[in-house]
PDB file of N, CA and C in Angstrom:
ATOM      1  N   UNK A   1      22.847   6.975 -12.005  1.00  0.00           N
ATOM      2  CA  UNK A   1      21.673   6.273 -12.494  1.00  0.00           C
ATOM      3  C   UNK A   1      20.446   6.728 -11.693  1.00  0.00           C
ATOM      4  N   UNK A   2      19.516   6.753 -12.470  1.00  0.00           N
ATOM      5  CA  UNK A   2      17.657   7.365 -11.603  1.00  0.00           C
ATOM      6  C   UNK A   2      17.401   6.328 -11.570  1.00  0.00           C
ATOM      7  N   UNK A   3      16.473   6.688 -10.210  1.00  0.00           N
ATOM      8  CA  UNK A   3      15.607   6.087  -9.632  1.00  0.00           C
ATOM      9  C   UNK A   3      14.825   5.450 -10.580  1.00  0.00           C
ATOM     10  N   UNK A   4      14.418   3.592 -10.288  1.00  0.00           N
ATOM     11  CA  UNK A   4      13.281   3.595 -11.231  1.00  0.00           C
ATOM     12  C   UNK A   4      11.876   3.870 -10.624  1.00  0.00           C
ATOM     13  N   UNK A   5      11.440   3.704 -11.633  1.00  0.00           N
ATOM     14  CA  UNK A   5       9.560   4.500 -11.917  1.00  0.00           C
ATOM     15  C   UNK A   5       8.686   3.161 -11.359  1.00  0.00           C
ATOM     16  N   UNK A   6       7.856   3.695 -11.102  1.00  0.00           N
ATOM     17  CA  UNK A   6       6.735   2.728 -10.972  1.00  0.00           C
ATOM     18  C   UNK A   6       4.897   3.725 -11.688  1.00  0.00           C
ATOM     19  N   UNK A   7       4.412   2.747 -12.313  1.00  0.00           N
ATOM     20  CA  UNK A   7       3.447   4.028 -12.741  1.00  0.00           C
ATOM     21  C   UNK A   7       2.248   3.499 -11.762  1.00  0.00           C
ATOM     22  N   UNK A   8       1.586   4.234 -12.257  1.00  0.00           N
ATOM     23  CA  UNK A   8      -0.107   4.248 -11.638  1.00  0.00           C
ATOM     24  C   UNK A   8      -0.934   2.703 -11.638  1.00  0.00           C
ATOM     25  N   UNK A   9      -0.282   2.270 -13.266  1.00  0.00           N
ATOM     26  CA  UNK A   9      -1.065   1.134 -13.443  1.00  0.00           C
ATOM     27  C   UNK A   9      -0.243   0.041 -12.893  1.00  0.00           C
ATOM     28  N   UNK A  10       1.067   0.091 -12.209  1.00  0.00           N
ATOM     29  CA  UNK A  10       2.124  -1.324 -11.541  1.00  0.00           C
ATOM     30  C   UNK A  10       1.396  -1.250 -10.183  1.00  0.00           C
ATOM     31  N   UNK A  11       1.354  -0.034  -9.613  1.00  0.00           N
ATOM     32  CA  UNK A  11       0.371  -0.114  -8.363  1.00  0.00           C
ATOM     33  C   UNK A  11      -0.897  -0.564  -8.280  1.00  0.00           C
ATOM     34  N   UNK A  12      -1.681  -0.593  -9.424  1.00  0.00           N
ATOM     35  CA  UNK A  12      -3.013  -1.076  -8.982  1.00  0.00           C
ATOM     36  C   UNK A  12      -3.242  -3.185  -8.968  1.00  0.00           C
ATOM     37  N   UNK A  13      -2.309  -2.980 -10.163  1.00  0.00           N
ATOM     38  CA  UNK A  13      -1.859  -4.601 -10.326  1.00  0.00           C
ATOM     39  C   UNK A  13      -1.260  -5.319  -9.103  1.00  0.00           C
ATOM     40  N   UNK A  14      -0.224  -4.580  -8.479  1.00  0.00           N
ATOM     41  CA  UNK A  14       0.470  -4.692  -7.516  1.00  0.00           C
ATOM     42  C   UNK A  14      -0.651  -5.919  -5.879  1.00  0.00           C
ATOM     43  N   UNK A  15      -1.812  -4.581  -6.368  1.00  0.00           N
ATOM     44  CA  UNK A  15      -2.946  -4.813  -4.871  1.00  0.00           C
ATOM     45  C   UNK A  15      -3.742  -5.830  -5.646  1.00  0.00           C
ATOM     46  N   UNK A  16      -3.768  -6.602  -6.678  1.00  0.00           N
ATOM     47  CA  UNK A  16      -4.326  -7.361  -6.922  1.00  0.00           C
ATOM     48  C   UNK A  16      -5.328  -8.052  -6.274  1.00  0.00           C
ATOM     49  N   UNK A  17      -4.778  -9.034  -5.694  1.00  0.00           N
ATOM     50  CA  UNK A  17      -5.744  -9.911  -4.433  1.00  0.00           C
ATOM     51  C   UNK A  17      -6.325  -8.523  -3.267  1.00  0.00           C
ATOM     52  N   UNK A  18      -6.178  -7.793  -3.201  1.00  0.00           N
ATOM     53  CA  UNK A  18      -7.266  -6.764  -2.109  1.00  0.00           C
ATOM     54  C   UNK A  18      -7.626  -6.181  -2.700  1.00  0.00           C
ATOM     55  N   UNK A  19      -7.648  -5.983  -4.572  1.00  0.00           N
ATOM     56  CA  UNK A  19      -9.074  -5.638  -5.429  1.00  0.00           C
ATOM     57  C   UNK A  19      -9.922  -6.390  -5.261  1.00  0.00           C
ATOM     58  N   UNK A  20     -10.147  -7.481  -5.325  1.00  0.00           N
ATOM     59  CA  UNK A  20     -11.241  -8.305  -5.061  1.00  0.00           C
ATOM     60  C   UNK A  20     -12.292  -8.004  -4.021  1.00  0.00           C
ATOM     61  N   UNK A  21     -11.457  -8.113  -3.235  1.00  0.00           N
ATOM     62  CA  UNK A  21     -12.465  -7.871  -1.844  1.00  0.00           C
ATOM     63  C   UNK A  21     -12.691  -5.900  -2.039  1.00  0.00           C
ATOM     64  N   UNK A  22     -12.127  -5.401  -2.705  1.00  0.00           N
ATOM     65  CA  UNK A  22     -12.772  -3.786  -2.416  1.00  0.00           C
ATOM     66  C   UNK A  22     -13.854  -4.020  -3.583  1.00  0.00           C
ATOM     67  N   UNK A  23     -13.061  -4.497  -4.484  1.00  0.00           N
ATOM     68  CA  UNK A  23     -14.806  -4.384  -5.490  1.00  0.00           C
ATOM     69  C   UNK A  23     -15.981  -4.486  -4.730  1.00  0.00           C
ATOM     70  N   UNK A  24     -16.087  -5.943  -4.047  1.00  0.00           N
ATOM     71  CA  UNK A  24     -17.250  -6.624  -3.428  1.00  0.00           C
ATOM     72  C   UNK A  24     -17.823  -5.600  -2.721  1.00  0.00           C
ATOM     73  N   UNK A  25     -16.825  -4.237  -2.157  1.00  0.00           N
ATOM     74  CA  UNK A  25     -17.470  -3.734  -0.948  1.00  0.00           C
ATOM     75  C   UNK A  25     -17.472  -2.394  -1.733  1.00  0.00           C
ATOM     76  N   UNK A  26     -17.833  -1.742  -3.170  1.00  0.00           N
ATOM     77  CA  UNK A  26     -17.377  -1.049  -3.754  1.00  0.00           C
ATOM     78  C   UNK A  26     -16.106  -0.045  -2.693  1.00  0.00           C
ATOM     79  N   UNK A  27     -15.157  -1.098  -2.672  1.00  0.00           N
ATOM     80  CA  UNK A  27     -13.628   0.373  -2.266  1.00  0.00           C
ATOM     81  C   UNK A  27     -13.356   0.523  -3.110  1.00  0.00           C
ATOM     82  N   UNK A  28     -12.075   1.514  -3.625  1.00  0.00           N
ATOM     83  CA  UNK A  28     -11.477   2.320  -4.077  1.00  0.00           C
ATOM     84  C   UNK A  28     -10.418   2.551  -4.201  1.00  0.00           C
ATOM     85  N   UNK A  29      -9.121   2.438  -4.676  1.00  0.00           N
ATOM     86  CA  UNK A  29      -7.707   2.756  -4.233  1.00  0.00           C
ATOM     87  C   UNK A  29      -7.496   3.543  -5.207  1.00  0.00           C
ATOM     88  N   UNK A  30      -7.435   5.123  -4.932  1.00  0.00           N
ATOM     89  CA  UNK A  30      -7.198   6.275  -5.760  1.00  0.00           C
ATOM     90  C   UNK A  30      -5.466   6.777  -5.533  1.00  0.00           C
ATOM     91  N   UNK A  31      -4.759   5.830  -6.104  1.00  0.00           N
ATOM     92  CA  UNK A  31      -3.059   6.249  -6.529  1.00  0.00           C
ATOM     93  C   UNK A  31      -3.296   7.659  -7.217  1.00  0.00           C
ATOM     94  N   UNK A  32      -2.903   8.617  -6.228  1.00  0.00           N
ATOM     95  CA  UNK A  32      -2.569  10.010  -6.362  1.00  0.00           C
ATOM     96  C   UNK A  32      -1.245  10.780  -6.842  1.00  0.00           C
ATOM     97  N   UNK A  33      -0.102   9.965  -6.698  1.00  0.00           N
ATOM     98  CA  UNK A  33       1.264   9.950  -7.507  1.00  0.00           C
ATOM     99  C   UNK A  33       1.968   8.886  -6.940  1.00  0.00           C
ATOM    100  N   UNK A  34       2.767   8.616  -7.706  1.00  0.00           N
ATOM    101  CA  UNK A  34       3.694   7.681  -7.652  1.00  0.00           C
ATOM    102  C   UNK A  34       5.293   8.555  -7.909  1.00  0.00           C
ATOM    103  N   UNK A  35       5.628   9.495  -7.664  1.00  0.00           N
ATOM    104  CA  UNK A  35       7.053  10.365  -7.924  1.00  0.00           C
ATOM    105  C   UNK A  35       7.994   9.968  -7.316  1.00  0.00           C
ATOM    106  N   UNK A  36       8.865   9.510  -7.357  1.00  0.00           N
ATOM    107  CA  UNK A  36       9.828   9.476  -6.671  1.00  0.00           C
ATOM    108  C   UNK A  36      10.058   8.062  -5.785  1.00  0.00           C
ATOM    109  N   UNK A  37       9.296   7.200  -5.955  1.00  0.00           N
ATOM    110  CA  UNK A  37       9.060   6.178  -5.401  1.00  0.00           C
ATOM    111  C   UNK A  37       8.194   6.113  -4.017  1.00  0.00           C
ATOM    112  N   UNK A  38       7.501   7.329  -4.159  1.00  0.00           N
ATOM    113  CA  UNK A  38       6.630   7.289  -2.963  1.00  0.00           C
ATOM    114  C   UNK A  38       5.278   7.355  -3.566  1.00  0.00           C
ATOM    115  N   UNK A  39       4.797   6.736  -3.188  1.00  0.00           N
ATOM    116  CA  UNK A  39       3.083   6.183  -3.446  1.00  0.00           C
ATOM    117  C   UNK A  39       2.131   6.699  -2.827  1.00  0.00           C
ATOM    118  N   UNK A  40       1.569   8.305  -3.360  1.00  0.00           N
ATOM    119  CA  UNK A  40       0.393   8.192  -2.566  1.00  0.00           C
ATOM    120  C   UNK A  40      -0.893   7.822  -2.877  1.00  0.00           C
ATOM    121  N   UNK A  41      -1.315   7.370  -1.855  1.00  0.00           N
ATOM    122  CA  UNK A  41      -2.523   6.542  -2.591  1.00  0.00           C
ATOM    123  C   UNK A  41      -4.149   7.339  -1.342  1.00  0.00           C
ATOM    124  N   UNK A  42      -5.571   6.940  -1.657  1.00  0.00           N
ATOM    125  CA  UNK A  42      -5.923   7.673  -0.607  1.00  0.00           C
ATOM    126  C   UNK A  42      -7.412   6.622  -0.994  1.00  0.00           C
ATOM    127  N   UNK A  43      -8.136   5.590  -0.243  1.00  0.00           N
ATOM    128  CA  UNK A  43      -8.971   4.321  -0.144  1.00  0.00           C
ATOM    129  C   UNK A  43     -10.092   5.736   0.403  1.00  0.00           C
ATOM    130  N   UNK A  44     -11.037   5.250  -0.865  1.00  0.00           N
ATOM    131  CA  UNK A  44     -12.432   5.681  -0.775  1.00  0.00           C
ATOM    132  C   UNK A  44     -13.525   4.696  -1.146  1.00  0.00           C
ATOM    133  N   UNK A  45     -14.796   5.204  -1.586  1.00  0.00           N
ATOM    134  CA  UNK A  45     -15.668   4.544  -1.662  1.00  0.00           C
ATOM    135  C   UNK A  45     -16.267   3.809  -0.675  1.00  0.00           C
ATOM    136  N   UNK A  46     -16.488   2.829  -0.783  1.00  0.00           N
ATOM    137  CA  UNK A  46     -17.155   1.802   0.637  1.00  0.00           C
ATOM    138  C   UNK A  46     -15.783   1.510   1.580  1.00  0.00           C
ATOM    139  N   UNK A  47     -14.503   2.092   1.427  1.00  0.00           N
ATOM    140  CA  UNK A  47     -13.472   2.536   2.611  1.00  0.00           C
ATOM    141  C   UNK A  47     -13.569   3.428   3.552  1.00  0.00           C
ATOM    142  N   UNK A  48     -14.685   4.827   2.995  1.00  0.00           N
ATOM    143  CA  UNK A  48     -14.389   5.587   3.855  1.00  0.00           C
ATOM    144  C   UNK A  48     -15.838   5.359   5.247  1.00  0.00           C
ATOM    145  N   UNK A  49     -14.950   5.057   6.147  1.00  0.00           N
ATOM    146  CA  UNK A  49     -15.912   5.007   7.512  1.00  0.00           C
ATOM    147  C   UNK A  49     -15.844   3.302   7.689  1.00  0.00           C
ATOM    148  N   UNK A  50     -15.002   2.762   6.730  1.00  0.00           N
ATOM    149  CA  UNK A  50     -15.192   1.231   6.883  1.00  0.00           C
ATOM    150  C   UNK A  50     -14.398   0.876   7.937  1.00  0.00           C
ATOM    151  N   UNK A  51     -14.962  -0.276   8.781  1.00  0.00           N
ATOM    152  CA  UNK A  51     -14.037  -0.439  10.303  1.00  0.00           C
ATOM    153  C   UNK A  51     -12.649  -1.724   9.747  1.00  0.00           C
ATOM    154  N   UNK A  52     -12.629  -1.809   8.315  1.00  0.00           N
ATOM    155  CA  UNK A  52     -11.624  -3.159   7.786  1.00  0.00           C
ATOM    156  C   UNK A  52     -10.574  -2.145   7.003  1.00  0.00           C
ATOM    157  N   UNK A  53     -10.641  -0.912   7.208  1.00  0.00           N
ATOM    158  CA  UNK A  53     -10.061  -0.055   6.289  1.00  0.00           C
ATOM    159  C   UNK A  53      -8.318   0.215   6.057  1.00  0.00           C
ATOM    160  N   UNK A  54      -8.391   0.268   7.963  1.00  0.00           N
ATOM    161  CA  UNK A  54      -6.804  -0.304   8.171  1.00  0.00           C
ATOM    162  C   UNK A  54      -6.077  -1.388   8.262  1.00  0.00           C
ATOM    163  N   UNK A  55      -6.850  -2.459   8.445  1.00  0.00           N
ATOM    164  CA  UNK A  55      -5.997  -3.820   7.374  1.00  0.00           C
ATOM    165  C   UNK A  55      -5.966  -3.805   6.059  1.00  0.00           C
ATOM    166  N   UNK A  56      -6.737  -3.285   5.414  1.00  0.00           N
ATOM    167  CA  UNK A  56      -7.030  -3.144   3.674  1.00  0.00           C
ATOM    168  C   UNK A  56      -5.750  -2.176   2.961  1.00  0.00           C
ATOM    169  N   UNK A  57      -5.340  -1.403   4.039  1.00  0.00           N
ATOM    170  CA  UNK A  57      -4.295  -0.495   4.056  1.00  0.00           C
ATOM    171  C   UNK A  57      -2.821  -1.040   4.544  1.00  0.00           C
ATOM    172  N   UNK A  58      -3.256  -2.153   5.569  1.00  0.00           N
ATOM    173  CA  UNK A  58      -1.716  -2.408   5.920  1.00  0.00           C
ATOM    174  C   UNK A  58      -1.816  -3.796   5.077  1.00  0.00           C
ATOM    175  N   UNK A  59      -2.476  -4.368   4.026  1.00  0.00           N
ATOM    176  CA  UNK A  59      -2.543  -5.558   3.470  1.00  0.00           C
ATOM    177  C   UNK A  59      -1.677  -4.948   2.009  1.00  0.00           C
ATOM    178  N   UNK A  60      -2.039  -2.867   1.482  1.00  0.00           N
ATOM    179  CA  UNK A  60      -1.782  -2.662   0.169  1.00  0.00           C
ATOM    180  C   UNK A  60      -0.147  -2.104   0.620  1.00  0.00           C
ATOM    181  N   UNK A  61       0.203  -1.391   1.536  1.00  0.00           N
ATOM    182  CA  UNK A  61       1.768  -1.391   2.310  1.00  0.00           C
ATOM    183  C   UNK A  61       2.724  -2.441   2.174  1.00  0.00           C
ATOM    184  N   UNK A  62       1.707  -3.575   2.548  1.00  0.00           N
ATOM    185  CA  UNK A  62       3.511  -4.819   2.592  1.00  0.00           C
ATOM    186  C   UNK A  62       3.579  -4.946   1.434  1.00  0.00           C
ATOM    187  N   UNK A  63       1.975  -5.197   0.118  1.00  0.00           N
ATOM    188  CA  UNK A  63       2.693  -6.238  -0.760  1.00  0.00           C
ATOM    189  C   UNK A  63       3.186  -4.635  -1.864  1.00  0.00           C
ATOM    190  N   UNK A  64       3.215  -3.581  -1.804  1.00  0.00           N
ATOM    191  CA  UNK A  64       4.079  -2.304  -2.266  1.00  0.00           C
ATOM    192  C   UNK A  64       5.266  -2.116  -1.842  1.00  0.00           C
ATOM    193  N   UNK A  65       5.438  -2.441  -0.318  1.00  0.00           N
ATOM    194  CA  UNK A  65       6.338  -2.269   0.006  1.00  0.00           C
ATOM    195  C   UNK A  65       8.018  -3.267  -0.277  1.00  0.00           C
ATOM    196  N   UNK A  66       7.630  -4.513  -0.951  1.00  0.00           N
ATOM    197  CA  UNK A  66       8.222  -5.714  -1.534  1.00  0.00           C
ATOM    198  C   UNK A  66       8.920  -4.657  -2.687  1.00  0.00           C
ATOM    199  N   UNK A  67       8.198  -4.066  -3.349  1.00  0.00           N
ATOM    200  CA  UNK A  67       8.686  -3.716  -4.914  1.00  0.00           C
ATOM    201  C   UNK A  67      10.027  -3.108  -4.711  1.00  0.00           C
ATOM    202  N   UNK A  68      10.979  -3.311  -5.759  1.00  0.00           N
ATOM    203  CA  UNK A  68      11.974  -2.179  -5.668  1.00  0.00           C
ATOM    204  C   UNK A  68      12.129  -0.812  -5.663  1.00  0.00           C
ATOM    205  N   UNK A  69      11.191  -0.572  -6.630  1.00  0.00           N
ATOM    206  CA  UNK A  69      11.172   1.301  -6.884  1.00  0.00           C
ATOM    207  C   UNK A  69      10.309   1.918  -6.050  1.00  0.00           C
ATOM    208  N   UNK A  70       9.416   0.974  -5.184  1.00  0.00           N
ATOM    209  CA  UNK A  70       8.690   1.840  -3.976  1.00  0.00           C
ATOM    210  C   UNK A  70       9.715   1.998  -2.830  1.00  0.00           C
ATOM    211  N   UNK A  71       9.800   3.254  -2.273  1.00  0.00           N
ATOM    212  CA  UNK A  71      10.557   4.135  -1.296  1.00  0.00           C
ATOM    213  C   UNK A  71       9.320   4.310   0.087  1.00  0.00           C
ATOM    214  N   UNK A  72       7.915   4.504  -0.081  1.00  0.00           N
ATOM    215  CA  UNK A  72       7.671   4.284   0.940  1.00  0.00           C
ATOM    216  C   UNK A  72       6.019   5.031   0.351  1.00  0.00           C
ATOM    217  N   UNK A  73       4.830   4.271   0.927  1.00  0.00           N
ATOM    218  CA  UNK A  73       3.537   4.466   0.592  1.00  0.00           C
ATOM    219  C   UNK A  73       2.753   5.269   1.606  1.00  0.00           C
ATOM    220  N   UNK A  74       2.128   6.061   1.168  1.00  0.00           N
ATOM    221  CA  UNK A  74       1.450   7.111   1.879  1.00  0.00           C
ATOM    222  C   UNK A  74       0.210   7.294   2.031  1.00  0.00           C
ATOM    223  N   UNK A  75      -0.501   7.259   2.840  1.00  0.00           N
ATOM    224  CA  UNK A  75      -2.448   6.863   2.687  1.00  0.00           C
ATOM    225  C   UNK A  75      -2.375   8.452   3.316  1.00  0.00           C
ATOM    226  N   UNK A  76      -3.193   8.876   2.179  1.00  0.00           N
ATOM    227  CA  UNK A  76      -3.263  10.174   2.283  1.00  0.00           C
ATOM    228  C   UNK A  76      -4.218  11.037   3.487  1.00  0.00           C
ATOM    229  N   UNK A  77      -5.061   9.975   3.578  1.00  0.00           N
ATOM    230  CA  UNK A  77      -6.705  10.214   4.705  1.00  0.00           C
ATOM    231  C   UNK A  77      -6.721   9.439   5.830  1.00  0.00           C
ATOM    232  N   UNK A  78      -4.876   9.195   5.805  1.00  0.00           N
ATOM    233  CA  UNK A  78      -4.712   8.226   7.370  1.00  0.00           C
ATOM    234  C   UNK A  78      -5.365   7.039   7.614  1.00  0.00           C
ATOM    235  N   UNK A  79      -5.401   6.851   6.582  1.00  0.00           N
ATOM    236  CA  UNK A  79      -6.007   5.405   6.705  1.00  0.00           C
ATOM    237  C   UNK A  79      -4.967   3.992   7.239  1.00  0.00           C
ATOM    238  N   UNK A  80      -3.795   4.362   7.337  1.00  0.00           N
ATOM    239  CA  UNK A  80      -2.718   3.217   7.749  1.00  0.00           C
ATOM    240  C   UNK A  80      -2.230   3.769   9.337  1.00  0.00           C
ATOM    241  N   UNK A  81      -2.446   3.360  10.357  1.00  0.00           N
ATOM    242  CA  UNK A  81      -2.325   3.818  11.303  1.00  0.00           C
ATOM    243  C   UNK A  81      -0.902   4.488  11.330  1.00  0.00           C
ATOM    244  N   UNK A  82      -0.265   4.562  12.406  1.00  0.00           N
ATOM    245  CA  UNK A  82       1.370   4.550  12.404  1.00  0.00           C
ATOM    246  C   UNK A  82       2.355   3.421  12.951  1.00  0.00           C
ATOM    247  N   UNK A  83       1.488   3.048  14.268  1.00  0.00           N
ATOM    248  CA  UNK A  83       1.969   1.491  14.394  1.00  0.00           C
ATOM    249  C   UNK A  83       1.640   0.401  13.868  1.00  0.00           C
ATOM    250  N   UNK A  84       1.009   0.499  13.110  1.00  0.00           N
ATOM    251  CA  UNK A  84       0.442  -0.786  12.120  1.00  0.00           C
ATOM    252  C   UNK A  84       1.475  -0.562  11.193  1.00  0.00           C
ATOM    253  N   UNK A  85       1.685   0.366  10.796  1.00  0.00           N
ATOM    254  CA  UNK A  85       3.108   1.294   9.830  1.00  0.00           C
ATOM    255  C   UNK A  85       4.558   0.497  10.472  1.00  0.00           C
ATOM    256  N   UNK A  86       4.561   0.444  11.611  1.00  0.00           N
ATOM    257  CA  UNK A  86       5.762   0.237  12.410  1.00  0.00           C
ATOM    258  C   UNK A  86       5.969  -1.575  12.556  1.00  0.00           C
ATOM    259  N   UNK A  87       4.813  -1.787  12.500  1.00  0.00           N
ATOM    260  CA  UNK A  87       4.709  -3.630  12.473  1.00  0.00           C
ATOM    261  C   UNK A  87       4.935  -3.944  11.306  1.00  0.00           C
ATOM    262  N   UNK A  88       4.152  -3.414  10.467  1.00  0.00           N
ATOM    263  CA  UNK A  88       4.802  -4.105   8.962  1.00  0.00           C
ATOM    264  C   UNK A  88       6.082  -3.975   8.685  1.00  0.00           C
ATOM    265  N   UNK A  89       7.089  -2.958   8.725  1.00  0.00           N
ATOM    266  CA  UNK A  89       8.363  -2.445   8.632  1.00  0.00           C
ATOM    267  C   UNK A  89       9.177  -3.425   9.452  1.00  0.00           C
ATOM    268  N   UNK A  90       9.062  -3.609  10.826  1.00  0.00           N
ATOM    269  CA  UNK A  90       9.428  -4.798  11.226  1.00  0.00           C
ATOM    270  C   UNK A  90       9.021  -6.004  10.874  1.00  0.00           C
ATOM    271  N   UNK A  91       8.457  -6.459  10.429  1.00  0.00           N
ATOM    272  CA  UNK A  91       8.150  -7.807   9.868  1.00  0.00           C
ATOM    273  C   UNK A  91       8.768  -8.195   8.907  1.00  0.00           C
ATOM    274  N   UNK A  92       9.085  -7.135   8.167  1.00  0.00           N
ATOM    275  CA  UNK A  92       9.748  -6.959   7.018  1.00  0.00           C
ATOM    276  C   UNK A  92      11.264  -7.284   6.885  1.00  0.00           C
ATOM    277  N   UNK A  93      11.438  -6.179   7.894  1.00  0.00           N
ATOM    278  CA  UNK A  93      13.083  -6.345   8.522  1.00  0.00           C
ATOM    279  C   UNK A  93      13.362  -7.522   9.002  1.00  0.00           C
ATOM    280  N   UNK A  94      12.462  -8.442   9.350  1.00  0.00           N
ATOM    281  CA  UNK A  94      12.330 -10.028  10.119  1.00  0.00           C
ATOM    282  C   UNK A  94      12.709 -10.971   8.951  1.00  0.00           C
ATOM    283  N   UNK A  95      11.652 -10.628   8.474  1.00  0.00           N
ATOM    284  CA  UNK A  95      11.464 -11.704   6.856  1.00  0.00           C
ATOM    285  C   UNK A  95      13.292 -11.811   6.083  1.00  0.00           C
ATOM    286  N   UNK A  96      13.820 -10.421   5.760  1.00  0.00           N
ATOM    287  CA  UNK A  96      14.432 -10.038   5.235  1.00  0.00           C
ATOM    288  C   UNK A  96      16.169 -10.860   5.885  1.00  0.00           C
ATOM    289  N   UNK A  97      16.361 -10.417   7.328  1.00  0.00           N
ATOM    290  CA  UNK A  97      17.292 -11.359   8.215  1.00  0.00           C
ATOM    291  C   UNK A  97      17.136 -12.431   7.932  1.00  0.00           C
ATOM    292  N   UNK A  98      16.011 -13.126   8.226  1.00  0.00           N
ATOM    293  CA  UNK A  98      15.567 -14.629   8.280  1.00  0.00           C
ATOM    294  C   UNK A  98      16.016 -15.463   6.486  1.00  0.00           C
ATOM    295  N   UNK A  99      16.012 -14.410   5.830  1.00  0.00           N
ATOM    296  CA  UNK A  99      15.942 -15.041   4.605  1.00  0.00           C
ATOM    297  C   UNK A  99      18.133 -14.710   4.410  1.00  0.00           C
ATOM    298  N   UNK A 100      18.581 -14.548   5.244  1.00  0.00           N
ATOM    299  CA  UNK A 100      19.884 -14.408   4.537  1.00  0.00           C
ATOM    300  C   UNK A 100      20.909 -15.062   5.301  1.00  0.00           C
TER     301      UNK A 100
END
């Protein structure tokens, strides 16, 4: 059995609640592919040079990272640090124990 799909438009729905706040600040979340269950995505507009850019990034990570067919999300312009990368993943792994 394949992998399932996720398209362009489950990801943007996905970030729902942190569209709001990028509109306000014209951001951007430019989903660059979705193949394979990896998401790359790359935050422009009033993101780039923004000092809220890497919470806006580790806010669109967890709630992607919930989905089933996402394998793992990729900010193309480094916008998700690596330990901010490493906290969410554990939190996750927390949530996940805690709930079983």
């Amino acid at each position: 059995m394949g992998k399932m799909v996720i398209t362009t438009e489950e990801v943007l729905a996905e970030i729902g609640p942190v569209q709001e706040i990028l509109d306000a600040h014209d951001g951007i979340v430019n989903v660059i592919d979705t193949d394979g269950g990896i998401i790359m995505i790359s935050l422009e507009g009033g993101c780039v040079g923004c000092s809220s850019t890497p919470m806006t990034a580790m806010q669109i990570y967890y709630s992607l990272k919930k989905l089933d067919p996402v394998e793992d999300v990729v900010f193309v312009n480094g916008e998700l640090p690596e330990f901010m990368r490493q906290f969410i993943d554990q939190k996750m792994a927390d949530e996940d124990s805690d709930s079983e």
